[in-house]
PDB file of N, CA and C in Angstrom:
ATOM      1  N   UNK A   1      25.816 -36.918  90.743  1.00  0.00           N
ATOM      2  CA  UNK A   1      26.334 -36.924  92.080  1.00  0.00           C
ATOM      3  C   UNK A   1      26.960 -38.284  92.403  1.00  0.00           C
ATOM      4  N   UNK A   2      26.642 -39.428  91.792  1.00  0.00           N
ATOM      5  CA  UNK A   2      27.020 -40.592  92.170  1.00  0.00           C
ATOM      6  C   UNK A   2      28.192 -40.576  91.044  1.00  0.00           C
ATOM      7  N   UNK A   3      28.388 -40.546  90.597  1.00  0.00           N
ATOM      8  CA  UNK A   3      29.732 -40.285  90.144  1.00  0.00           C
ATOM      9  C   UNK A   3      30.653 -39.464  90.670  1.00  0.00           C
ATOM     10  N   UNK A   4      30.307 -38.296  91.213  1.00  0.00           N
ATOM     11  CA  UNK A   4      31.223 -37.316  91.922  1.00  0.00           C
ATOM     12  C   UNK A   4      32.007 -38.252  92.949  1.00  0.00           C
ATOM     13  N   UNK A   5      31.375 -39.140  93.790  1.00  0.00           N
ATOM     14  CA  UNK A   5      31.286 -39.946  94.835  1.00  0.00           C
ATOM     15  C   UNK A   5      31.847 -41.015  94.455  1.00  0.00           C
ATOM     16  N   UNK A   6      32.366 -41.290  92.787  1.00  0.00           N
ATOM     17  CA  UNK A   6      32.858 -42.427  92.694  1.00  0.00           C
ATOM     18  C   UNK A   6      32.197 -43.794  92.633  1.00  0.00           C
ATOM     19  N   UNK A   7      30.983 -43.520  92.650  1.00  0.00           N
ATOM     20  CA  UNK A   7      30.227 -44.510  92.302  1.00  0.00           C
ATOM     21  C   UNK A   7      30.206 -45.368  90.899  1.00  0.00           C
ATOM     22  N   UNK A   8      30.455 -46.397  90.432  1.00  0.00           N
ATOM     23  CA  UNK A   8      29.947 -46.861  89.240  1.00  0.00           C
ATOM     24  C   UNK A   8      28.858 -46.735  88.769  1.00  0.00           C
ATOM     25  N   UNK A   9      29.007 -45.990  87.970  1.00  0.00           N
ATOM     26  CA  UNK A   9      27.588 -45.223  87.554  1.00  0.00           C
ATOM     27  C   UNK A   9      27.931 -45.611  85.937  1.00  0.00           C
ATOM     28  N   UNK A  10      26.473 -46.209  85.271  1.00  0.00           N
ATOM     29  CA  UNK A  10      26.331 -46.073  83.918  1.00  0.00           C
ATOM     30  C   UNK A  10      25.203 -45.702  83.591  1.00  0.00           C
ATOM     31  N   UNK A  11      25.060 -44.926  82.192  1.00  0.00           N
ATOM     32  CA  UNK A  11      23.523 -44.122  81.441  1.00  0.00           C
ATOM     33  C   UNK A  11      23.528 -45.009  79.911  1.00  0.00           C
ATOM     34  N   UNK A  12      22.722 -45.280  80.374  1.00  0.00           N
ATOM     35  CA  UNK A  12      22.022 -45.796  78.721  1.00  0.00           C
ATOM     36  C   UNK A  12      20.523 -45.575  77.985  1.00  0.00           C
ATOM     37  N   UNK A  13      20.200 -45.333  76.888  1.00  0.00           N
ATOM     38  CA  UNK A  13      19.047 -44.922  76.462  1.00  0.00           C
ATOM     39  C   UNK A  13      18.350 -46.464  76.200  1.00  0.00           C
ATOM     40  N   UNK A  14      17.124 -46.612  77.022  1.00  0.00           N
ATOM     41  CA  UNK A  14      16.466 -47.846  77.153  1.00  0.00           C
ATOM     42  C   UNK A  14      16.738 -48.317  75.635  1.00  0.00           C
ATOM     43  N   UNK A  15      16.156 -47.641  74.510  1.00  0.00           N
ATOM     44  CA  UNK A  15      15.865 -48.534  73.517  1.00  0.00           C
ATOM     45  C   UNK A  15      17.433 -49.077  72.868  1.00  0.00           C
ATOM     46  N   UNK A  16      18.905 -48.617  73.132  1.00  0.00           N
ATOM     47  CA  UNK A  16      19.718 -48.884  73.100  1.00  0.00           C
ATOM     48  C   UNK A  16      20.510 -50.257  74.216  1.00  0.00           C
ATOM     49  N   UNK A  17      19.782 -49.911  75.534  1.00  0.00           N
ATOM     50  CA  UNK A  17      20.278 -51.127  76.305  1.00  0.00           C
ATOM     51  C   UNK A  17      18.582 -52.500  76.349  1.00  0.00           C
ATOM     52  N   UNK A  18      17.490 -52.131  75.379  1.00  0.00           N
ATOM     53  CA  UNK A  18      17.040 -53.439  75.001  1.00  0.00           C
ATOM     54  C   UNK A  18      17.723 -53.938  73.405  1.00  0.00           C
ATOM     55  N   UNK A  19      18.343 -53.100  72.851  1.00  0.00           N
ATOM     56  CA  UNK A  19      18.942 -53.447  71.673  1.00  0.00           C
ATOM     57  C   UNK A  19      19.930 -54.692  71.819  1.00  0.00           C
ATOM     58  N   UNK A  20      20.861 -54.432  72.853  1.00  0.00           N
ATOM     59  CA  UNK A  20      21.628 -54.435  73.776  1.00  0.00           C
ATOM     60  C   UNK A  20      21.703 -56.176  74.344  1.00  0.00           C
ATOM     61  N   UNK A  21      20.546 -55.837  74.798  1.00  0.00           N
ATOM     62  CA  UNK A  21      20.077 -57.605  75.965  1.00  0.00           C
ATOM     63  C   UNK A  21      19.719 -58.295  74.661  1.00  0.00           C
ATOM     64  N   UNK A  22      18.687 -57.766  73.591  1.00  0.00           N
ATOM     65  CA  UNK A  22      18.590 -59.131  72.462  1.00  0.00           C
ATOM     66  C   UNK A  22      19.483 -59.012  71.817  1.00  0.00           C
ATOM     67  N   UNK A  23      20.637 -58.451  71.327  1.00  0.00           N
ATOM     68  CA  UNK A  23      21.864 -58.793  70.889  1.00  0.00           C
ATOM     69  C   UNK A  23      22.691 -60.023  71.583  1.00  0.00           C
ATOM     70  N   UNK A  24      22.874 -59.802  72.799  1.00  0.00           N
ATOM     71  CA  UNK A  24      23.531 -60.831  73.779  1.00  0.00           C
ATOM     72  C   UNK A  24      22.805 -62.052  74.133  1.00  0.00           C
ATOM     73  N   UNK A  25      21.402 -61.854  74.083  1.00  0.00           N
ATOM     74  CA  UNK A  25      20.666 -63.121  74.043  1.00  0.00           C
ATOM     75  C   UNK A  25      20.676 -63.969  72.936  1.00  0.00           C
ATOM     76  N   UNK A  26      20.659 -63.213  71.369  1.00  0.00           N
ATOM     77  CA  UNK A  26      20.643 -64.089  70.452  1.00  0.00           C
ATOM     78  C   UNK A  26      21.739 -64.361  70.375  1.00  0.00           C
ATOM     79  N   UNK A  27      22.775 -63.789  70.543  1.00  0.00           N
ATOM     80  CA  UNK A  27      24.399 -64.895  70.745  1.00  0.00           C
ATOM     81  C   UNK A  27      24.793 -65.614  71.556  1.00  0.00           C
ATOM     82  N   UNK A  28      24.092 -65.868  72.880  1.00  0.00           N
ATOM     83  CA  UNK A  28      24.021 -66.715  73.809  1.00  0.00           C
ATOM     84  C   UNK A  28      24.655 -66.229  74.820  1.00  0.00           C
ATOM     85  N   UNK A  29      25.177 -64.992  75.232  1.00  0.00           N
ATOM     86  CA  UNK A  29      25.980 -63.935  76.030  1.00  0.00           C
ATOM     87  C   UNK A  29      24.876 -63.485  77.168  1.00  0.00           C
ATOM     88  N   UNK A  30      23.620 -63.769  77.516  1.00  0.00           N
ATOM     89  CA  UNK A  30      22.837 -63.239  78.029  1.00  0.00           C
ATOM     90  C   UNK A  30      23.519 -62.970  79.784  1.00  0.00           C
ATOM     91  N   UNK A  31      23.732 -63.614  80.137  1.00  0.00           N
ATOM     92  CA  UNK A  31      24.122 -63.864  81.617  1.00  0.00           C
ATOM     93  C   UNK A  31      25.204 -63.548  81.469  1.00  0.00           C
ATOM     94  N   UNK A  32      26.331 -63.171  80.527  1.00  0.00           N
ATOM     95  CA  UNK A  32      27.176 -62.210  80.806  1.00  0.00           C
ATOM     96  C   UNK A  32      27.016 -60.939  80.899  1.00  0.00           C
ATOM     97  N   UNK A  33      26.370 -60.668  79.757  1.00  0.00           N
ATOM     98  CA  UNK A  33      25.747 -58.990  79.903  1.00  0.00           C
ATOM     99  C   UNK A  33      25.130 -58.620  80.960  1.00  0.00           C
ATOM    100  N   UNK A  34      24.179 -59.141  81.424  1.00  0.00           N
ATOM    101  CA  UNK A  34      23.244 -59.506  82.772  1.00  0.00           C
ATOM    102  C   UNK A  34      24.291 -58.922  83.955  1.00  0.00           C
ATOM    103  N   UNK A  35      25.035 -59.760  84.381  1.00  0.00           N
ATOM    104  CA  UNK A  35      26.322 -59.742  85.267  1.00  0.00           C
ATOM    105  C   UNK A  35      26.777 -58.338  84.967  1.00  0.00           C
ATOM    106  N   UNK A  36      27.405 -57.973  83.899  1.00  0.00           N
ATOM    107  CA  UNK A  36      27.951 -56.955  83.447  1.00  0.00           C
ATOM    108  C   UNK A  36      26.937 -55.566  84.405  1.00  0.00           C
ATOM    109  N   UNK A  37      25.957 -55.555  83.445  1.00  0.00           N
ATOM    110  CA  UNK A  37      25.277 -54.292  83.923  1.00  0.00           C
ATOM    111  C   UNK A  37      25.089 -54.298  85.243  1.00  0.00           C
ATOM    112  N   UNK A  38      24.764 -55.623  86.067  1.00  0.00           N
ATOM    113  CA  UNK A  38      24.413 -55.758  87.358  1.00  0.00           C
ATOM    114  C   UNK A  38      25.642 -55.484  88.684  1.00  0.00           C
ATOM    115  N   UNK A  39      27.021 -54.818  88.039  1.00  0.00           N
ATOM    116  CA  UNK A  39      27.436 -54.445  89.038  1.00  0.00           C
ATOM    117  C   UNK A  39      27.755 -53.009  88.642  1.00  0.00           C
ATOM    118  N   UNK A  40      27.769 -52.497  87.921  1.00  0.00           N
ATOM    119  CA  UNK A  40      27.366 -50.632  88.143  1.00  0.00           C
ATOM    120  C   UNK A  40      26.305 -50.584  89.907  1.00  0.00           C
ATOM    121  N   UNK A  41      26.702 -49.529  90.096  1.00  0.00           N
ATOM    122  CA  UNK A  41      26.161 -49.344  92.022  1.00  0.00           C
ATOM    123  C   UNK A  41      24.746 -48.724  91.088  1.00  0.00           C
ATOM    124  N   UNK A  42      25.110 -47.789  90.608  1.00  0.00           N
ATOM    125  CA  UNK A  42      24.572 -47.021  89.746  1.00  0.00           C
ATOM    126  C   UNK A  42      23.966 -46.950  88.262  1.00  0.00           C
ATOM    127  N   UNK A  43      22.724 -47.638  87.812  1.00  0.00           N
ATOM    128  CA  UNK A  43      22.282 -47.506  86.009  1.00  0.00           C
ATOM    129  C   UNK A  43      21.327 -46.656  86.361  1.00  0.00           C
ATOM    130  N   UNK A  44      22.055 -45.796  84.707  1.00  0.00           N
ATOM    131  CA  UNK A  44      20.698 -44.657  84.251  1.00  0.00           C
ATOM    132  C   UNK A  44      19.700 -45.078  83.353  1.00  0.00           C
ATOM    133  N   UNK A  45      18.785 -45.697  83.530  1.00  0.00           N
ATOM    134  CA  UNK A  45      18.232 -45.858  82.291  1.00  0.00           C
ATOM    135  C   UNK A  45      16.871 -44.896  81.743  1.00  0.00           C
ATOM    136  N   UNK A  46      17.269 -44.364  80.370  1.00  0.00           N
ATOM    137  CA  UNK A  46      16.997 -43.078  80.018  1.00  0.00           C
ATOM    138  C   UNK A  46      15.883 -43.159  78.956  1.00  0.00           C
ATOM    139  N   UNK A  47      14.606 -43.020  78.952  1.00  0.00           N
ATOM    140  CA  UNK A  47      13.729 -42.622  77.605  1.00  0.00           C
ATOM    141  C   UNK A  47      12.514 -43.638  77.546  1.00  0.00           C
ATOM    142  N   UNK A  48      12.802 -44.117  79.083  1.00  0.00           N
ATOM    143  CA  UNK A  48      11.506 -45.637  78.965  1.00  0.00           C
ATOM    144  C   UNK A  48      10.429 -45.080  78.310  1.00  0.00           C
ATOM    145  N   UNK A  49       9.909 -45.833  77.223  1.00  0.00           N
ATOM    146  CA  UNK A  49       8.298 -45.560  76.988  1.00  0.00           C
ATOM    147  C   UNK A  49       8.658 -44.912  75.826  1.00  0.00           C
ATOM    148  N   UNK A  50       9.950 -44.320  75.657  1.00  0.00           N
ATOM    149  CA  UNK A  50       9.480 -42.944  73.936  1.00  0.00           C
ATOM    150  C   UNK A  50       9.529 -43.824  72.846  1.00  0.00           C
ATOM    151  N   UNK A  51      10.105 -45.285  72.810  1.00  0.00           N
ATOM    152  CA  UNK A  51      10.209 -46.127  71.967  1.00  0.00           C
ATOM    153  C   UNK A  51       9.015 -47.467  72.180  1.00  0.00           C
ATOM    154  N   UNK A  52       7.959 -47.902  71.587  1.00  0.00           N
ATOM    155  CA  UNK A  52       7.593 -49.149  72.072  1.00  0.00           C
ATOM    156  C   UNK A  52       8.696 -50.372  72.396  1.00  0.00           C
ATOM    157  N   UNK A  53       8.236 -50.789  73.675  1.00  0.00           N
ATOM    158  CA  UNK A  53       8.905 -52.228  73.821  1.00  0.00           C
ATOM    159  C   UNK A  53       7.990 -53.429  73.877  1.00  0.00           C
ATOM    160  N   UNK A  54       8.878 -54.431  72.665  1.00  0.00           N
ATOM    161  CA  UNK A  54       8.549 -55.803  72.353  1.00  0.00           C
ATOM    162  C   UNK A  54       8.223 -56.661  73.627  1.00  0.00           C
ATOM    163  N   UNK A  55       7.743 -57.991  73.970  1.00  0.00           N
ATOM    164  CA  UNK A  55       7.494 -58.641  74.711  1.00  0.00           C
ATOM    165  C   UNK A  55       8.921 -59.119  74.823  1.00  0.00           C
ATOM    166  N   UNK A  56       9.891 -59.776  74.052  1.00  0.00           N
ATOM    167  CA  UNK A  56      10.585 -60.277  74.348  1.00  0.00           C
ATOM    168  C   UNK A  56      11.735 -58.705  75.070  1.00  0.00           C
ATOM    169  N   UNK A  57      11.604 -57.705  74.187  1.00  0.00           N
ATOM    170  CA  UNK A  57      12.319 -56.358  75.555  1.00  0.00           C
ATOM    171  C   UNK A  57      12.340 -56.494  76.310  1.00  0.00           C
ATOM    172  N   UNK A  58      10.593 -56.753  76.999  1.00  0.00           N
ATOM    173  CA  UNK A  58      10.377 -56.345  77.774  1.00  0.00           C
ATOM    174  C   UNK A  58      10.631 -57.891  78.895  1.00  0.00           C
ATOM    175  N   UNK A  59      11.005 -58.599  78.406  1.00  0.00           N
ATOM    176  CA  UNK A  59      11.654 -60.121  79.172  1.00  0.00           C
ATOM    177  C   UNK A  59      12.881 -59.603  79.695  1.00  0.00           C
ATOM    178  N   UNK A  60      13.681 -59.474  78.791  1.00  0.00           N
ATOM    179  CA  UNK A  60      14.909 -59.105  78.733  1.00  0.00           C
ATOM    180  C   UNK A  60      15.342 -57.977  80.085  1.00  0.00           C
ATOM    181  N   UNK A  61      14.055 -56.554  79.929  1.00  0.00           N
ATOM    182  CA  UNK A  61      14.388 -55.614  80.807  1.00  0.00           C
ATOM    183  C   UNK A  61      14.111 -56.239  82.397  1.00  0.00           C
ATOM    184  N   UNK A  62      13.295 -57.073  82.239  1.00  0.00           N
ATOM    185  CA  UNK A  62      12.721 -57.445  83.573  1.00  0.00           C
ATOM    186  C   UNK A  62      14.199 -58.374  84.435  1.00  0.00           C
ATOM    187  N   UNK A  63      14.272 -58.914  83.363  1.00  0.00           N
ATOM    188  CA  UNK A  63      15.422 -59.809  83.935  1.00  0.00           C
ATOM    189  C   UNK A  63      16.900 -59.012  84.280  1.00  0.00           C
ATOM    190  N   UNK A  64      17.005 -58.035  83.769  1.00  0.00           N
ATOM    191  CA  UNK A  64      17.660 -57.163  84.066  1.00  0.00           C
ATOM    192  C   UNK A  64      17.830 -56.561  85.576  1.00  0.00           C
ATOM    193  N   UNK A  65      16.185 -56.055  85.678  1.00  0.00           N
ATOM    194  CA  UNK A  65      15.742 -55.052  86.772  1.00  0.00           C
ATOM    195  C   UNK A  65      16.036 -56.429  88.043  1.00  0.00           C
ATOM    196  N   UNK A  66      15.134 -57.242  87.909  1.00  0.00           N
ATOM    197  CA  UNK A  66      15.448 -58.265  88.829  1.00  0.00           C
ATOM    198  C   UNK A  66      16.465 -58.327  89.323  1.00  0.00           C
ATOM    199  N   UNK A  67      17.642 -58.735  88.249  1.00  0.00           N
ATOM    200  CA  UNK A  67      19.044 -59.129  88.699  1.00  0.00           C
ATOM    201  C   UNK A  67      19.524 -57.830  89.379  1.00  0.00           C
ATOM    202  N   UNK A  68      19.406 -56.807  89.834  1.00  0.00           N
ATOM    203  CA  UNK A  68      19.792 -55.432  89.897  1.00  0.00           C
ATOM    204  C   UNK A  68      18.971 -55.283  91.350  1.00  0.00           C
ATOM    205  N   UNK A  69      17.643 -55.792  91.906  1.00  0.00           N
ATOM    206  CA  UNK A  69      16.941 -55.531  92.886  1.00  0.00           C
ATOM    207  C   UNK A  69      17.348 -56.160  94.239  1.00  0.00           C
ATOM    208  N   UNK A  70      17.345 -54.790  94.942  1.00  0.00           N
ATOM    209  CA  UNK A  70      17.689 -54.770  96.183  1.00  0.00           C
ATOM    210  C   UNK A  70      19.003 -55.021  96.215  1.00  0.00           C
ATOM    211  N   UNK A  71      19.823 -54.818  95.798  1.00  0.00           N
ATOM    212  CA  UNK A  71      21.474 -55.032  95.249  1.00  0.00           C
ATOM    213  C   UNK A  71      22.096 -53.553  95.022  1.00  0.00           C
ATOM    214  N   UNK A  72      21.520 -52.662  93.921  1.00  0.00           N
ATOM    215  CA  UNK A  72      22.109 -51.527  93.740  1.00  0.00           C
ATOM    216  C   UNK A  72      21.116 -50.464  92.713  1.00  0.00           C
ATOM    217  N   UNK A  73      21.663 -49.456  92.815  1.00  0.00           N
ATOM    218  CA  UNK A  73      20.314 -48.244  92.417  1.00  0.00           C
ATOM    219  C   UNK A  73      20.213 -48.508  91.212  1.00  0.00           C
ATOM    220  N   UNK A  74      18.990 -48.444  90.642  1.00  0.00           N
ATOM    221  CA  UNK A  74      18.572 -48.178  89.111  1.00  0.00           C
ATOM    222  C   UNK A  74      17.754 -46.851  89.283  1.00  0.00           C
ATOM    223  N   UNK A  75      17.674 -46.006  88.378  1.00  0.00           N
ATOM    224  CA  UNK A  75      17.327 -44.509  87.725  1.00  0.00           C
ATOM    225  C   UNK A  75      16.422 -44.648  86.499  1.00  0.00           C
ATOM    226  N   UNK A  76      15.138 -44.420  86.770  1.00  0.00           N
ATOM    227  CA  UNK A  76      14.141 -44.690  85.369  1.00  0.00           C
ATOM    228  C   UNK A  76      13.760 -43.144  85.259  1.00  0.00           C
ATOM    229  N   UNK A  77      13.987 -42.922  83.727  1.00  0.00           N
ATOM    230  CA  UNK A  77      13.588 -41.612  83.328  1.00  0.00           C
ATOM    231  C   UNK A  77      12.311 -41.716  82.660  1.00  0.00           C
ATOM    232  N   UNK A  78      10.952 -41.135  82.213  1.00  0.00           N
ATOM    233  CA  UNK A  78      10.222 -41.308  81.079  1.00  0.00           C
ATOM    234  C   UNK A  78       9.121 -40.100  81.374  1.00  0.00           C
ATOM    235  N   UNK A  79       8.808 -39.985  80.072  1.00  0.00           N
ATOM    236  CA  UNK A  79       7.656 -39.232  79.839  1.00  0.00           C
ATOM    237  C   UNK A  79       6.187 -39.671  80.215  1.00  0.00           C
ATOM    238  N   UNK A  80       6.032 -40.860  80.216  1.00  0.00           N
ATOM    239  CA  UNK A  80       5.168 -41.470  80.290  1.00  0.00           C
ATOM    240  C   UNK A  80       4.706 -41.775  82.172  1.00  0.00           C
ATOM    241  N   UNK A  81       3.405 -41.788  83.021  1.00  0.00           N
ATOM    242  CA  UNK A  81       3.447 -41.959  83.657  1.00  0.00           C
ATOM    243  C   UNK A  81       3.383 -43.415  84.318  1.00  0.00           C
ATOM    244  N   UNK A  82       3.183 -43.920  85.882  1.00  0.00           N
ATOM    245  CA  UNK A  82       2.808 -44.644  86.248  1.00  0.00           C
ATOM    246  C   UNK A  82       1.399 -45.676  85.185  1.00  0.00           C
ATOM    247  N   UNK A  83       0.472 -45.020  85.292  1.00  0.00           N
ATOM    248  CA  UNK A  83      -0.510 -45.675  84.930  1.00  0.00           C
ATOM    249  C   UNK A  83      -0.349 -45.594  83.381  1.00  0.00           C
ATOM    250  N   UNK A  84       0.039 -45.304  82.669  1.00  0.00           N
ATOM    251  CA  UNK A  84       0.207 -46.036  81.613  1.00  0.00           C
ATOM    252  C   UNK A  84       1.557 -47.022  81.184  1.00  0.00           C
ATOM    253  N   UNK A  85       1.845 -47.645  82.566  1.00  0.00           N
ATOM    254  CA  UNK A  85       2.526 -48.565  81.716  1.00  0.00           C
ATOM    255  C   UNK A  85       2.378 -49.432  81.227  1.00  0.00           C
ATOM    256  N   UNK A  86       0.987 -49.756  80.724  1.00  0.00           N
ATOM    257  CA  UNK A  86       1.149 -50.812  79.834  1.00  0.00           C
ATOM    258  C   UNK A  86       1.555 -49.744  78.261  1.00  0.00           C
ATOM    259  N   UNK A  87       0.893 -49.076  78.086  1.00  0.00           N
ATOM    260  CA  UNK A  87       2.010 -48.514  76.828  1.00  0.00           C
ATOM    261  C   UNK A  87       3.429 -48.702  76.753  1.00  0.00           C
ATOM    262  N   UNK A  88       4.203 -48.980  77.344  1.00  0.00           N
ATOM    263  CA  UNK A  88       5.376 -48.563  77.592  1.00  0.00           C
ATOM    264  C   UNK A  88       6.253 -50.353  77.226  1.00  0.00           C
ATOM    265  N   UNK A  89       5.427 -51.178  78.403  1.00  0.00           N
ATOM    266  CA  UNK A  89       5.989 -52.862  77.996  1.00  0.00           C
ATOM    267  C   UNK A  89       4.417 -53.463  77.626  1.00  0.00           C
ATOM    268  N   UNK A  90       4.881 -54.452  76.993  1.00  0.00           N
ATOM    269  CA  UNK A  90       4.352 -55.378  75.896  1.00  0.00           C
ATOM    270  C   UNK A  90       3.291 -55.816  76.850  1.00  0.00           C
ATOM    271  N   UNK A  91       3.276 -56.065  77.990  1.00  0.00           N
ATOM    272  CA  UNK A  91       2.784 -56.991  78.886  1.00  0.00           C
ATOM    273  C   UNK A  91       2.259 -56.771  79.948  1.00  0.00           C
ATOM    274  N   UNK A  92       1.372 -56.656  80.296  1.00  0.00           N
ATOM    275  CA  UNK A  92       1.338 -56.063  81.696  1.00  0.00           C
ATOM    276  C   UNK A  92       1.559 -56.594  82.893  1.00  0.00           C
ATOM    277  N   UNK A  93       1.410 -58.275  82.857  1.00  0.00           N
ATOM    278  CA  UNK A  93       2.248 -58.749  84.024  1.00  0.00           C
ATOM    279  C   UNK A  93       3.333 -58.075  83.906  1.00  0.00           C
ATOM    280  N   UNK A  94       4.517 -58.366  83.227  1.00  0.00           N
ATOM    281  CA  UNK A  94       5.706 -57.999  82.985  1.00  0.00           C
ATOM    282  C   UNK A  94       5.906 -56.347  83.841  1.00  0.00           C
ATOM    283  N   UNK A  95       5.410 -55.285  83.379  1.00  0.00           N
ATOM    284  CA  UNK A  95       4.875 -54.195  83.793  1.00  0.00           C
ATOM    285  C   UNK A  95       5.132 -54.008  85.434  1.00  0.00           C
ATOM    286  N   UNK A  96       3.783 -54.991  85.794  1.00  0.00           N
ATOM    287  CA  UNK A  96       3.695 -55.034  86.763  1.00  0.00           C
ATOM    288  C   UNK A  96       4.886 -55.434  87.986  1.00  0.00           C
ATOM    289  N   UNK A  97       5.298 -56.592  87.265  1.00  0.00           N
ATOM    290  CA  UNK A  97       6.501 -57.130  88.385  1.00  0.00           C
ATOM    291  C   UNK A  97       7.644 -55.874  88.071  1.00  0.00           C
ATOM    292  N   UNK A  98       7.958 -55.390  86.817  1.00  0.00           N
ATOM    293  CA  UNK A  98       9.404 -54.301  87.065  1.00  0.00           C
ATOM    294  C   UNK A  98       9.227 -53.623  88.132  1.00  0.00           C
ATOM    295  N   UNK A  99       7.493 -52.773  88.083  1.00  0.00           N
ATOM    296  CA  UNK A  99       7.354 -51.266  88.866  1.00  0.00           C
ATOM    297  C   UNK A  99       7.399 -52.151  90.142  1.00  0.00           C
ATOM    298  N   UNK A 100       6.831 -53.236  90.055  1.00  0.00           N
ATOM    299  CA  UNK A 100       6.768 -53.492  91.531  1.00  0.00           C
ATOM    300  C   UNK A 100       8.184 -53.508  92.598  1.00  0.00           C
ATOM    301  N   UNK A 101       9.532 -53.877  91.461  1.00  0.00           N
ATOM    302  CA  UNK A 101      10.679 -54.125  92.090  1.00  0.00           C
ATOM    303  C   UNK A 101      11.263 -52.643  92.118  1.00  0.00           C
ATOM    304  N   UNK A 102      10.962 -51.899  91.070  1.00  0.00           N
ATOM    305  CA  UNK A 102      11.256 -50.518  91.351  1.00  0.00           C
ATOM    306  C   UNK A 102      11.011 -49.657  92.192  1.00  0.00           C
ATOM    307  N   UNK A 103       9.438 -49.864  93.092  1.00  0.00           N
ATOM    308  CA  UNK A 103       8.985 -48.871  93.462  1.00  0.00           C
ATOM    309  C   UNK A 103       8.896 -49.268  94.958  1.00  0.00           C
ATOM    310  N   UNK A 104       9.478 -50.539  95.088  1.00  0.00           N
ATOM    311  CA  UNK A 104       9.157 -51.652  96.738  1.00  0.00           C
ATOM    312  C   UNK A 104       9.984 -50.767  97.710  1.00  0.00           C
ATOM    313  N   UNK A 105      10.591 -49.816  97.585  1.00  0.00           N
ATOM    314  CA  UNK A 105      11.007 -48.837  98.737  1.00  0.00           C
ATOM    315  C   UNK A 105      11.027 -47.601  98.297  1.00  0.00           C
TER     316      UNK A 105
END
């Protein structure tokens, strides 16, 4: 629907857009990519949890979600529920602060 509407809308499969952030981090591109994804109105991000995520992923995703909060919609898909996310990121602070920016309205 947000596309119908013209929205900038992008879908990516998590373990492809953490592939993604440590690619651009180890080339030193981080804060471009960052920027990049952070003006879609609209990210899909698709499959959280079916892949384990690394600590450093799970840096990467946070810094992501952050840059993205209270700014413009993010879309989390997963099999996995609430309470197990620590399965899902490396960390559970980490964990904690995403859902927290995800779920604050």
């Amino acid at each position: 629907m947000a596309a119908q509407h013209r929205f900038s809308t992008y879908y990516i499969n998590c373990h492809q857009l953490i592939e993604q952030l440590k690619k651009a981090h180890f080339e030193n591109r981080l804060p471009d990519k960052l920027k990049v994804l952070a003006k879609y109105r609209m990210l899909i991000i698709d499959e959280i949890g079916y892949l384990p995520m690394d600590i450093q992923g799970a840096n990467l995703f946070f810094q992501l979600i952050a840059r993205r909060y209270e700014k413009t919609s993010t879309v989390f898909t997963s099999n996995k529920t609430f309470s197990q996310r620590n399965e899902v990121f490396a960390d559970v602070t980490i964990a904690s602060a995403i859902l927290d920016r995800a779920l604050h309205h």
